[in-house]
Protein backbone atom coordinates (compact mmCIF):
# COMPACT_ATOMS: atom_id res chain seq x y z
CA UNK A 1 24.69 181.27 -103.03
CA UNK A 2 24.14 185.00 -103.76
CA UNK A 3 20.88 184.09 -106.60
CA UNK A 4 18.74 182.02 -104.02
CA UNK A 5 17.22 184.43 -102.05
CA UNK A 6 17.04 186.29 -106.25
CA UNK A 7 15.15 182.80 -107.31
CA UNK A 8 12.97 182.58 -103.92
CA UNK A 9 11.43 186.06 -104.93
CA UNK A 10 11.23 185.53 -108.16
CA UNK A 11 9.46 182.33 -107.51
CA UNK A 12 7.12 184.31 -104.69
CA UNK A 13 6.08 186.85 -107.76
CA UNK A 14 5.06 184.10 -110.16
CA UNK A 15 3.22 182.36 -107.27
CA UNK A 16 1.50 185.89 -106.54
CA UNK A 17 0.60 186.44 -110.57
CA UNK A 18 -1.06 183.24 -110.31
CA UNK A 19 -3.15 182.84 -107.92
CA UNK A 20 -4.31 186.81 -108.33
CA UNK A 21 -5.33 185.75 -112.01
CA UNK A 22 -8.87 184.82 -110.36
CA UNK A 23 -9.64 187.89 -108.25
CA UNK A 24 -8.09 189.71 -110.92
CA UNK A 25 -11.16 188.16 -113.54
CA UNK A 26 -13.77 188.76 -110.24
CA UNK A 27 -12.98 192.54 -110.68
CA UNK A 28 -14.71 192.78 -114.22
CA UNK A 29 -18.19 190.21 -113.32
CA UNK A 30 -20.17 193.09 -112.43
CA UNK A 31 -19.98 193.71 -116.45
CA UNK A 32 -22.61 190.94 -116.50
CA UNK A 33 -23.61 190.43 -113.41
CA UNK A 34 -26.31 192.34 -111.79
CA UNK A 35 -24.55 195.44 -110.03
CA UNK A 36 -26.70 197.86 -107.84
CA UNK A 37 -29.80 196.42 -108.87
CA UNK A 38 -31.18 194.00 -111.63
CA UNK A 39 -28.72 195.13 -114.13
CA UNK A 40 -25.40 194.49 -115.46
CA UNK A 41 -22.93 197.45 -116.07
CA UNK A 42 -23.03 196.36 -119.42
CA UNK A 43 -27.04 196.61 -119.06
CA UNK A 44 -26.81 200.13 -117.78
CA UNK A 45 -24.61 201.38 -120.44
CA UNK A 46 -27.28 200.50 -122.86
CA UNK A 47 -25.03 200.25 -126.12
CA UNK A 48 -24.33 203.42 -126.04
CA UNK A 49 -20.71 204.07 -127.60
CA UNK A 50 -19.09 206.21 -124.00
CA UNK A 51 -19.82 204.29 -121.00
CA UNK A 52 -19.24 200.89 -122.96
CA UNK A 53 -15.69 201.93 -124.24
CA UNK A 54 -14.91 203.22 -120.44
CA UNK A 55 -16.53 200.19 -119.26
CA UNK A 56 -13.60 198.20 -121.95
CA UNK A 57 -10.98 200.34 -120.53
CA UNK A 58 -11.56 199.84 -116.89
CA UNK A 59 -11.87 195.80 -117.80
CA UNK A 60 -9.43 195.47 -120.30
CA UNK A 61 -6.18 195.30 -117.32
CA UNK A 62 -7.30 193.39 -115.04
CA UNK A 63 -8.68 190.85 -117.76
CA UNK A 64 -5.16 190.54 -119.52
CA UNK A 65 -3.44 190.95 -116.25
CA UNK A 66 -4.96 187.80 -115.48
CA UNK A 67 -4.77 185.48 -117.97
CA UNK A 68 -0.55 186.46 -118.61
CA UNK A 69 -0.31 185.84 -114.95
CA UNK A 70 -2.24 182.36 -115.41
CA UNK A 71 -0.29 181.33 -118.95
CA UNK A 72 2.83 182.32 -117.93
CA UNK A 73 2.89 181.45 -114.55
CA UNK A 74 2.02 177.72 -115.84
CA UNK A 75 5.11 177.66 -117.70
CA UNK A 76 7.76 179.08 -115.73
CA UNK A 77 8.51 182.04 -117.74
CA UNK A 78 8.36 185.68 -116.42
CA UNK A 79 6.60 187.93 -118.90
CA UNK A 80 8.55 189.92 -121.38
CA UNK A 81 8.50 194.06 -121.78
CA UNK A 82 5.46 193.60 -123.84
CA UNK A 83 3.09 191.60 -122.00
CA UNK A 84 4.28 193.68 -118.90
CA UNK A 85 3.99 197.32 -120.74
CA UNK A 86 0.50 196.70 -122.12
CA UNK A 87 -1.85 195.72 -119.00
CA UNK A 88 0.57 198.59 -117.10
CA UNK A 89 0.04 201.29 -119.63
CA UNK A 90 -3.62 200.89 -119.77
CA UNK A 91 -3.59 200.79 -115.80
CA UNK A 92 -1.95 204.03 -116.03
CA UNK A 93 -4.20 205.70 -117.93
CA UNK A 94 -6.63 204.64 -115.83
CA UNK A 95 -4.88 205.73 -112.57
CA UNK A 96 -4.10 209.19 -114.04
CA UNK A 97 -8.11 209.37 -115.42
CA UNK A 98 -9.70 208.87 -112.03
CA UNK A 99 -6.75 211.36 -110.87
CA UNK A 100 -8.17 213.76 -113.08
CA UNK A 101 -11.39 212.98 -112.11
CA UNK A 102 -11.15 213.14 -108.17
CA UNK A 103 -9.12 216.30 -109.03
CA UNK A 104 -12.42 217.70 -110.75
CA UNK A 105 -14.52 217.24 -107.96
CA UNK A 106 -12.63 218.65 -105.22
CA UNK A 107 -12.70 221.44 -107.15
CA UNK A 108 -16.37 221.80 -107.79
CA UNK A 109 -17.33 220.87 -105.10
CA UNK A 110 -15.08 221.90 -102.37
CA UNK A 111 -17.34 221.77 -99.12
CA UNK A 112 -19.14 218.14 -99.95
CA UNK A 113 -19.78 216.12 -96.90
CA UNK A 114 -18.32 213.23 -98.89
CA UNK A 115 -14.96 215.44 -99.27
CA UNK A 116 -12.98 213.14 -96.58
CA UNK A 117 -13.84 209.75 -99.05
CA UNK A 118 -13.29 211.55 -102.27
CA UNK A 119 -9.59 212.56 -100.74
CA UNK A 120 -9.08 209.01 -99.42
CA UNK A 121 -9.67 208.18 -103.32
CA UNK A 122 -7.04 210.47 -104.35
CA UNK A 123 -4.41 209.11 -102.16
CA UNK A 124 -5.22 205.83 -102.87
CA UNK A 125 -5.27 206.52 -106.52
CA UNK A 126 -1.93 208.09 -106.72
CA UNK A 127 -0.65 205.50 -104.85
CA UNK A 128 -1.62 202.87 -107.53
CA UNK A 129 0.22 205.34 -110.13
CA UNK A 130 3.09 205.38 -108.05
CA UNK A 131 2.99 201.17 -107.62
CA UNK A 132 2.64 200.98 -111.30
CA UNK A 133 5.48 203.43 -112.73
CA UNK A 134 7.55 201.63 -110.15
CA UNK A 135 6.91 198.69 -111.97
CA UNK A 136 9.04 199.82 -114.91
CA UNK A 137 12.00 199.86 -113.26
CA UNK A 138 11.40 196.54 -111.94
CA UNK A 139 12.64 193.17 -113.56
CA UNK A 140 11.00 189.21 -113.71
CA UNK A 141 8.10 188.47 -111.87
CA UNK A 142 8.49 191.34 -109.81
CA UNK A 143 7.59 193.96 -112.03
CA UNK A 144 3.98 192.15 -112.77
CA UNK A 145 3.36 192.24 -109.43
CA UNK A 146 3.33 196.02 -109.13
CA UNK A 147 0.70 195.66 -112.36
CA UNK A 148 -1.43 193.24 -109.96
CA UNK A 149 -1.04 195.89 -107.15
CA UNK A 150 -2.00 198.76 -109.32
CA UNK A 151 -4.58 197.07 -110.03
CA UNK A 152 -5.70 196.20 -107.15
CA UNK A 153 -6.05 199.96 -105.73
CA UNK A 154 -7.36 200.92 -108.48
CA UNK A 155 -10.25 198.29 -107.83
CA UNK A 156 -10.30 200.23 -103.95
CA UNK A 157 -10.85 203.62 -105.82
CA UNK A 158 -13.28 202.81 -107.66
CA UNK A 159 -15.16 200.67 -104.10
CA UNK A 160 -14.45 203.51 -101.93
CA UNK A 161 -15.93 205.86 -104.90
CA UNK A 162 -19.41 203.43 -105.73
CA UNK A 163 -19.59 203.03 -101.93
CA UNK A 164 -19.51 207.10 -100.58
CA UNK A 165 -21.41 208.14 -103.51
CA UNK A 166 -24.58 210.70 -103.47
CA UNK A 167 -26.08 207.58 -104.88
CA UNK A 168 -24.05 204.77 -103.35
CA UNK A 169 -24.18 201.36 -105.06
CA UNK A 170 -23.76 198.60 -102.57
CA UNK A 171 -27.23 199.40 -100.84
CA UNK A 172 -28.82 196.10 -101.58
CA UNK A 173 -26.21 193.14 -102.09
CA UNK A 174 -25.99 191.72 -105.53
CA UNK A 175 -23.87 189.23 -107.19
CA UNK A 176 -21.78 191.98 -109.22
CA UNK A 177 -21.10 193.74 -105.63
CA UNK A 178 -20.05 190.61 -104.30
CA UNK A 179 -17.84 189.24 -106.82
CA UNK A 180 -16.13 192.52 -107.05
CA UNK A 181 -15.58 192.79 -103.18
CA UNK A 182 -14.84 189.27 -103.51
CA UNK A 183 -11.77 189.94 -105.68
CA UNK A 184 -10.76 192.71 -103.50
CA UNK A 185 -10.46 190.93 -100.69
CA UNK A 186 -8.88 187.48 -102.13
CA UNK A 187 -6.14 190.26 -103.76
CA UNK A 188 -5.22 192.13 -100.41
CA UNK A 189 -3.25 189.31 -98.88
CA UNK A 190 -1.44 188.61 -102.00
CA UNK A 191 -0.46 192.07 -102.74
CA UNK A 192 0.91 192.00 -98.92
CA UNK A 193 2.87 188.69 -100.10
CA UNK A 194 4.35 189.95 -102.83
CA UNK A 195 5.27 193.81 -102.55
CA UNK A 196 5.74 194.07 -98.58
CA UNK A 197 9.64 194.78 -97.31
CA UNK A 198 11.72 192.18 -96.32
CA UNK A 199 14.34 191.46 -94.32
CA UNK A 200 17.84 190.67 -95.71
C-alpha cells in the first residue's frame, strides 16, 4: 500500500519528462530560426569562436534534456546519475553565469531604469540554481524534473532579459521569438504538474 502514491509520482515525473521533451527542443529554434530580425542566432554569431560556443552552452541542456526525457520516458526507465548529472551540471553553470552576469550589471549600472527587470532576472535565476541543486538530492523521475524546471527559468531569464533590454528583441514577431515563447509557455503548466506541493 505504502509505494502507490511512491509509483503515482514517479509515474507523474516520467509523464512530465516527456511531454516537456518538445518545448524543451522549442527553446534552442531561434539557433536557426530568424530571431529579432532576418537572422538566426547562429547567423548573428557569424562563426566567430565566443558567441557560437555560448550559443552551444546555452543549447546543449535543454537539447539533451529532451531527448533523455523522450528515450527514456518511452521505455519505462528513470535516468541514471549520469544522464541526470550531465544536462544538470551544464544548467548550473549556466544558472551561476547569468548570476554572475546580472550581478555585473547591477553593479555598473546601479540607477538603470531597467534595474526593477534586471532584479526580477536575478531572483528568477537563483531560483533555477536553487531548483537544480535540489535536484541532486532527489531520486527517479523526480530529480529530472527539477533539470526540466531549471531549465525552464532559465529560459524566463534569458525572455525577461531579451525582452527589457536597451535593445529589446521581441519588437517585431519572428518565428525564433515565437517558438521560444512557445516552449515557455507549453513548459509552465508542466513544471506546475510536476514540482507543485501536494497533499498527503
Amino acid at each position: 500500500m505504502s509505494d502507490a502514491p511512491k509509483d503515482l509520482a514517479e509515474e507523474r515525473h516520467r509523464l512530465v519528462a516527456m511531454a516537456a521533451g518538445v518545448p524543451l527542443w522549442m527553446l534552442c529554434l531561434p539557433l536557426v530560426l530568424p530571431f529579432g530580425g532576418r537572422e538566426s542566432l547562429l547567423q548573428m554569431a557569424a562563426g566567430d569562436a565566443a558567441p557560437v560556443a555560448i550559443l552551444a552552452g546555452l543549447a546543449f541542456a535543454p537539447l539533451f534534456t529532451g531527448a533523455v526525457g523522450l528515450v527514456r520516458g518511452f521505455k519505462q526507465a528513470a535516468p541514471g546519475r549520469w544522464l541526470f548529472g550531465v544536462p544538470a551540471v551544464a544548467a548550473t553553470l549556466v544558472a551561476l553565469g547569468m548570476i554572475l552576469v546580472i550581478t555585473l550589471l547591477l553593479l555598473i549600472e546601479p540607477t538603470s531604469r531597467y534595474q526593477p527587470f534586471v532584479w526580477v532576472g536575478l531572483v528568477v535565476a537563483l531560483g533555477a540554481l536553487v531548483c537544480l541543486v535540489w535536484g541532486f538530492f532527489r531520486k527517479g523521475w523526480r530529480r529530472f524534473s527539477h533539470v526540466v524546471g531549471g531549465i525552464w527559468l532559465l529560459g524566463l531569464v534569458l525572455g525577461i532579459s531579451l525582452r527589457f533590454s536597451p535593445k529589446p528583441f521581441f519588437t517585431a514577431p519572428s518565428w525564433g521569438e515565437w517558438a521560444f515563447l512557445f516552449g515557455l509557455a507549453a513548459l509552465a503548466p508542466l513544471i506546475v504538474f510536476a514540482l507543485a506541493p501536494r497533499r498527503a
